[in-house]
Protein backbone atom coordinates (compact mmCIF):
# COMPACT_ATOMS: atom_id res chain seq x y z
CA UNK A 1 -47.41 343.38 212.60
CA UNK A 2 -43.36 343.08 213.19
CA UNK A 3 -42.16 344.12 215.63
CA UNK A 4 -38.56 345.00 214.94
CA UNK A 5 -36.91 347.51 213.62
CA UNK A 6 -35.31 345.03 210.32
CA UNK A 7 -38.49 343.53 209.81
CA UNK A 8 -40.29 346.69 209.47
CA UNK A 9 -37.45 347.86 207.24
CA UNK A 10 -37.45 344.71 205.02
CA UNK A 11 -41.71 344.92 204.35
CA UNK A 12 -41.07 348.53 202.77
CA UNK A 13 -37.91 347.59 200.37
CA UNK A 14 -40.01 344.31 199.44
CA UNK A 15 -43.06 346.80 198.81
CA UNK A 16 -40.82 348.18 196.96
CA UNK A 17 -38.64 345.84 194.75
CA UNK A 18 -42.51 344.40 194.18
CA UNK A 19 -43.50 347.36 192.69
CA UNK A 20 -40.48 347.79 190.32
CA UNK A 21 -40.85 343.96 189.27
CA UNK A 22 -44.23 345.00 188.27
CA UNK A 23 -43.89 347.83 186.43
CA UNK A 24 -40.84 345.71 184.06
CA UNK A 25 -43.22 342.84 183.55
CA UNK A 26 -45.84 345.81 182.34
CA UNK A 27 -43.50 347.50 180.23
CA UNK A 28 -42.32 344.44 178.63
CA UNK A 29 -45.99 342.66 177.99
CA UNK A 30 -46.50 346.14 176.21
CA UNK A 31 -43.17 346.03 174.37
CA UNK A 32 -44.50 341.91 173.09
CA UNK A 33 -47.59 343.57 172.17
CA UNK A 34 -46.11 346.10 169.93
CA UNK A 35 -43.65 343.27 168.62
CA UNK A 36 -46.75 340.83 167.83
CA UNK A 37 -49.09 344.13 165.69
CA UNK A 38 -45.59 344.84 163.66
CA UNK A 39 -46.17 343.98 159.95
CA UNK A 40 -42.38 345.42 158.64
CA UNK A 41 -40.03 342.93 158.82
CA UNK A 42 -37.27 345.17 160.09
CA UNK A 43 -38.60 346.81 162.33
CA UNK A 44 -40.24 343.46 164.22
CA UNK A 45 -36.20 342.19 163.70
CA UNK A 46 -34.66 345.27 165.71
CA UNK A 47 -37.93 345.05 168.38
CA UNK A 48 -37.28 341.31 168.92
CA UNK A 49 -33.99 342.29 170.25
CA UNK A 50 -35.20 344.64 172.73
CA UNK A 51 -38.14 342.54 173.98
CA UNK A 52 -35.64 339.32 174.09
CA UNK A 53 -33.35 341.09 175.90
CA UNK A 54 -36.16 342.47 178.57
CA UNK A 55 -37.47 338.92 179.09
CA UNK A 56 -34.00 337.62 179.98
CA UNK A 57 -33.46 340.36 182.40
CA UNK A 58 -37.18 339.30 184.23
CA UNK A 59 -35.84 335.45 184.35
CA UNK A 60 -32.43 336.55 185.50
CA UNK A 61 -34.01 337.96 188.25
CA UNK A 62 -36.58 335.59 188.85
CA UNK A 63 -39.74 337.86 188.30
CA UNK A 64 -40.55 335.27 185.55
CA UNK A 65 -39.23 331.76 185.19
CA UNK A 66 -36.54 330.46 183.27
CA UNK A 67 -38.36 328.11 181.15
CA UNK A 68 -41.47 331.03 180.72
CA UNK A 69 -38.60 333.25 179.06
CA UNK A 70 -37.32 330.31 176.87
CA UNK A 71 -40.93 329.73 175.69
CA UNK A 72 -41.75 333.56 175.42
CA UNK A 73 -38.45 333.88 173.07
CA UNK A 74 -39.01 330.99 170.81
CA UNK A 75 -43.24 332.06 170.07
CA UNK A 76 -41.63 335.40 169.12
CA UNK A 77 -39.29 334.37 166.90
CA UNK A 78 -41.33 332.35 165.07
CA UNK A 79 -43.84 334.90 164.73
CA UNK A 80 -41.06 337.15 163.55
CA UNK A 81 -39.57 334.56 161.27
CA UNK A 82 -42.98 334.28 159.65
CA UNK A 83 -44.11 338.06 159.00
CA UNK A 84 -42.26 337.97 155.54
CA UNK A 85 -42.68 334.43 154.73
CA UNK A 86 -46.27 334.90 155.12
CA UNK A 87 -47.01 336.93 152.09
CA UNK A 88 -44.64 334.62 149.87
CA UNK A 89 -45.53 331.12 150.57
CA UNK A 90 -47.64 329.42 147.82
CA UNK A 91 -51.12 328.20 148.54
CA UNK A 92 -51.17 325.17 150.02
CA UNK A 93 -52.47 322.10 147.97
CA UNK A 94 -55.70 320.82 148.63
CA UNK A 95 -56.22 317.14 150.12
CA UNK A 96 -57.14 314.42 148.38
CA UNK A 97 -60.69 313.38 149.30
CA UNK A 98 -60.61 310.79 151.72
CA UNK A 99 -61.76 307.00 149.95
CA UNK A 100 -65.25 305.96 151.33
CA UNK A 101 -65.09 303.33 154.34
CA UNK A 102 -66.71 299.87 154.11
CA UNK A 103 -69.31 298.48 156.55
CA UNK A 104 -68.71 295.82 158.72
CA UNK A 105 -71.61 293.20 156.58
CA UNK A 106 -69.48 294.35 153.27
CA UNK A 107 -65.86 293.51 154.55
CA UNK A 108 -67.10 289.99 156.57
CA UNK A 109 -65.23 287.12 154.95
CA UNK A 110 -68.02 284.78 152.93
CA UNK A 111 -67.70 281.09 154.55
CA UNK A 112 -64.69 279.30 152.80
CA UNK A 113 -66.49 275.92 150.49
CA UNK A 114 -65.42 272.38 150.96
């Protein structure tokens, strides 16, 4: 246990600013979650605003790292950037089937004649 006054002091504001931290990181994983189950492209446009702006605030103040925000902001906007393409892109073609391999006794050279 401290034993001065300022150390006391600075455990209850850290209690504190930990708790606060907590509840934005919450509030925006919720906000990510509502982003990631919207289907209308406008709306998931206008939420992707508020959620990237939340995540910078947690890396500006270091409740989540720089890079984590960066990475967060980029799956979003992809996922955004897909919801309309989705339902417009053409089927994808099939692949060609793949050409049957040879064995090892059916590629061997036959000796060369003299």
């Amino acid at each position: 246990m401290a034993n001065h006054k300022s150390s006391l002091k600075r455990i209850r504001s850290n209690e504190a600013k930990a708790e606060k931290n907590r509840y934005q990181l919450k509030t925006t994983r919720t906000f990510i979650k509502r982003l990631k189950n919207t289907a209308d492209k406008k709306e998931a446009e206008t939420l992707l605003k508020e959620v990237s702006s939340m995540i910078d605030k947690l890396a500006k103040k270091n409740i989540i790292h720089k890079n984590n925000a960066a990475h967060k902001k980029s799956k979003l906007t992809k996922l955004v950037s897909g919801i309309g393409a989705a339902k417009t892109a053409a089927p994808a073609k099939t692949a060609a089937p793949k050409k049957a391999t040879t064995t090892k006794a059916a590629s061997a050279k036959a000796p060369a004649a003299k």
